[in-house]
C-alpha atoms as a PDB file:
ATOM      1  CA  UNK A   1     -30.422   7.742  37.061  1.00  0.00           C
ATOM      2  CA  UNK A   2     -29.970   5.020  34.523  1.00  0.00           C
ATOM      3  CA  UNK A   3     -31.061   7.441  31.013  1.00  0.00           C
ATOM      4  CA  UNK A   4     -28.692  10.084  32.449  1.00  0.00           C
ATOM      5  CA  UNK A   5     -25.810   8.028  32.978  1.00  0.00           C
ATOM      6  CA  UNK A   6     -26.767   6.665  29.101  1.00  0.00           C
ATOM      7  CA  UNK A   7     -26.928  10.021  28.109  1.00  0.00           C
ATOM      8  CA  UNK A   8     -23.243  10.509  28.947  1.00  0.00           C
ATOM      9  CA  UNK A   9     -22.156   7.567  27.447  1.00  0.00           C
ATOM     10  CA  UNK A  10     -24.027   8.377  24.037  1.00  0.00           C
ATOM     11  CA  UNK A  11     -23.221  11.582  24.493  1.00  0.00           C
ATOM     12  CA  UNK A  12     -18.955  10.484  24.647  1.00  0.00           C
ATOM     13  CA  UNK A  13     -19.481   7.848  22.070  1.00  0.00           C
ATOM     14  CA  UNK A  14     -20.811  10.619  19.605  1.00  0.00           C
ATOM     15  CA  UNK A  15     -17.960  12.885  20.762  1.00  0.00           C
ATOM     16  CA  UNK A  16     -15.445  10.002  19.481  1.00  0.00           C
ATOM     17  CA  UNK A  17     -16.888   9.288  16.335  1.00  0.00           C
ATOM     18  CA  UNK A  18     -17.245  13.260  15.505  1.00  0.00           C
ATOM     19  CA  UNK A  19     -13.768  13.112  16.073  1.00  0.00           C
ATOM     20  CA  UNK A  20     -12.777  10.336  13.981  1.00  0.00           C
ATOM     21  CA  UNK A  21     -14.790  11.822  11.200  1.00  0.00           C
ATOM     22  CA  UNK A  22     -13.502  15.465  11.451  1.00  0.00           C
ATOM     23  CA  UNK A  23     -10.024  13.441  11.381  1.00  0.00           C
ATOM     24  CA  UNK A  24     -10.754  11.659   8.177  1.00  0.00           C
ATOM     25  CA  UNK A  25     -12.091  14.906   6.803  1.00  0.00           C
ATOM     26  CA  UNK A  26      -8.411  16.594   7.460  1.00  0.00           C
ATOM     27  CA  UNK A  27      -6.634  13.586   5.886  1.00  0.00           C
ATOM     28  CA  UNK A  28      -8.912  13.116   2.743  1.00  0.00           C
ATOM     29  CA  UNK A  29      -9.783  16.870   1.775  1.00  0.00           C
ATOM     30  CA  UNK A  30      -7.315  19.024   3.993  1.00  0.00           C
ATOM     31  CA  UNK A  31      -3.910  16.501   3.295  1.00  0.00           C
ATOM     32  CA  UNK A  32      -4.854  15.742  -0.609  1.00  0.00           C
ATOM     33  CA  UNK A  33      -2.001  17.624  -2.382  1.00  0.00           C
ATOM     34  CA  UNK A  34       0.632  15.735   0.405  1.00  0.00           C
ATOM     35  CA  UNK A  35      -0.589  12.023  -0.316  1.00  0.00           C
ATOM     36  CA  UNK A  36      -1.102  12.675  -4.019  1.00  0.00           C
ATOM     37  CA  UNK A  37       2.617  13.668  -4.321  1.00  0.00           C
ATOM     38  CA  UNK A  38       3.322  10.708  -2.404  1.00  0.00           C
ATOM     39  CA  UNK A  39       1.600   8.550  -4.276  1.00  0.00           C
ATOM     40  CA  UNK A  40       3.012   9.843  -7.165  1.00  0.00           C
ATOM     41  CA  UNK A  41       6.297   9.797  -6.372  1.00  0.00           C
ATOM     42  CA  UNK A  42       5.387   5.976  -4.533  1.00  0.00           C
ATOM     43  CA  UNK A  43       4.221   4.807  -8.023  1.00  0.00           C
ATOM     44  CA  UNK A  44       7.234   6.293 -10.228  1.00  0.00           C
ATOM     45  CA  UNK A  45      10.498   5.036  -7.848  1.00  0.00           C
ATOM     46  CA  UNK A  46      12.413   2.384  -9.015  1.00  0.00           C
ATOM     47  CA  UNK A  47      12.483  -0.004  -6.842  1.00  0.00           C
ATOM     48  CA  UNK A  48      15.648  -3.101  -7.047  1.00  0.00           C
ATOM     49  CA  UNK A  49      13.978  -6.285  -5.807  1.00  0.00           C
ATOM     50  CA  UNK A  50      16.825  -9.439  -5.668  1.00  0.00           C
ATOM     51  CA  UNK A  51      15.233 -12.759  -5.554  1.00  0.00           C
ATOM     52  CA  UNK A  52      18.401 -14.984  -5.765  1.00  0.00           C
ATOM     53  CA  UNK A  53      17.133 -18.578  -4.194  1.00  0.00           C
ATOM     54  CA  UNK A  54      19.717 -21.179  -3.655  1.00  0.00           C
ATOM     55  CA  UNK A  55      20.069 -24.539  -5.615  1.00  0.00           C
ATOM     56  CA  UNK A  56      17.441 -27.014  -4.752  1.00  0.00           C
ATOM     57  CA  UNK A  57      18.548 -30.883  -4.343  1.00  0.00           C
ATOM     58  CA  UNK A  58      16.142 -34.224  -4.334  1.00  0.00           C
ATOM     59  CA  UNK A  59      16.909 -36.592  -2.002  1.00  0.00           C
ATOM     60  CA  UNK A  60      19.476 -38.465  -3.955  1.00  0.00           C
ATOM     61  CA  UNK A  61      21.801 -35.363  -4.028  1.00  0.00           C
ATOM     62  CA  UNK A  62      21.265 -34.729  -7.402  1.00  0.00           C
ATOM     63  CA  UNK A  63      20.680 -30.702  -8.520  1.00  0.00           C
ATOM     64  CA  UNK A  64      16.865 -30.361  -9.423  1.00  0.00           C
ATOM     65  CA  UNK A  65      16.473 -26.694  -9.668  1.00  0.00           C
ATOM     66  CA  UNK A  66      19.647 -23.975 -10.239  1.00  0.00           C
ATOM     67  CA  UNK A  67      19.666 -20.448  -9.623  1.00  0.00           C
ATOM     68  CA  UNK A  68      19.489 -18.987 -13.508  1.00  0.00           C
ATOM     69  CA  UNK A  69      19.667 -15.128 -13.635  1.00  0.00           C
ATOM     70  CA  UNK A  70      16.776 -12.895 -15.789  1.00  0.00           C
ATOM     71  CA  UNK A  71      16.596  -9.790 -17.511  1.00  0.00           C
ATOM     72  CA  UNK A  72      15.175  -6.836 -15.471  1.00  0.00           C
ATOM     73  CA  UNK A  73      12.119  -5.216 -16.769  1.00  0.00           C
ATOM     74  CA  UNK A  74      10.539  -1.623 -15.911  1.00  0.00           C
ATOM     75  CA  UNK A  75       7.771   0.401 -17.346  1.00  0.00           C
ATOM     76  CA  UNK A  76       6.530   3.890 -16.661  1.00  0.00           C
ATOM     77  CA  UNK A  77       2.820   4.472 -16.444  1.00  0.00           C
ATOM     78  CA  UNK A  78       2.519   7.327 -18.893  1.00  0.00           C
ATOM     79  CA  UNK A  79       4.605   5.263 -21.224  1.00  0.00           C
ATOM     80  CA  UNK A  80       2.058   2.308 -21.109  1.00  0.00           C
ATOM     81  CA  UNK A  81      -0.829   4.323 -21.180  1.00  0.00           C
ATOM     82  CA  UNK A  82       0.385   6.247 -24.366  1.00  0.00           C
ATOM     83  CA  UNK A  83       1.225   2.767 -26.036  1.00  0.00           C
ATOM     84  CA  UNK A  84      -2.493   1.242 -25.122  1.00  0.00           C
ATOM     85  CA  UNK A  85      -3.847   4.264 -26.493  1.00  0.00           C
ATOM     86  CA  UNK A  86      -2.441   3.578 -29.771  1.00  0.00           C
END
């Protein structure tokens, strides 16, 4: 009674992890063209990231640290890639 009812467990538990597998399979192999256009599109948007902070005091009221704006900066991979090769 006891191998049988292991038997069905192993037998489920190998059923799951086929599953998972043949799963992985379809995502990695069958999917590749859809996440590699996502990924490149992913790695070539521009994204606008503001990191304004507000002005930081010590405990005599004076101003210790000021917000102070900075020049953006963007690169495209080619680009860099072509200028390392150089």
């Amino acid at each position: 009674m006891n191998n049988s009812r292991a038997l069905v467990v192993l037998l489920f538990l190998l059923l799951v992890f086929m599953s998972l597998i043949a799963k992985l399979f379809r995502v990695q192999v069958g999917n590749h063209e859809k996440y590699s256009a996502k990924a490149v599109h992913q790695q070539n948007t521009i994204y606008s990231v503001k990191a304004e902070r507000g002005i930081i005091y010590d405990r005599n009221g004076q101003k210790v640290i000021d917000h102070v704006g900075v020049a953006d900066f963007a690169g495209l991979s080619e680009e860099i890639k072509k200028l390392l090769k150089k």
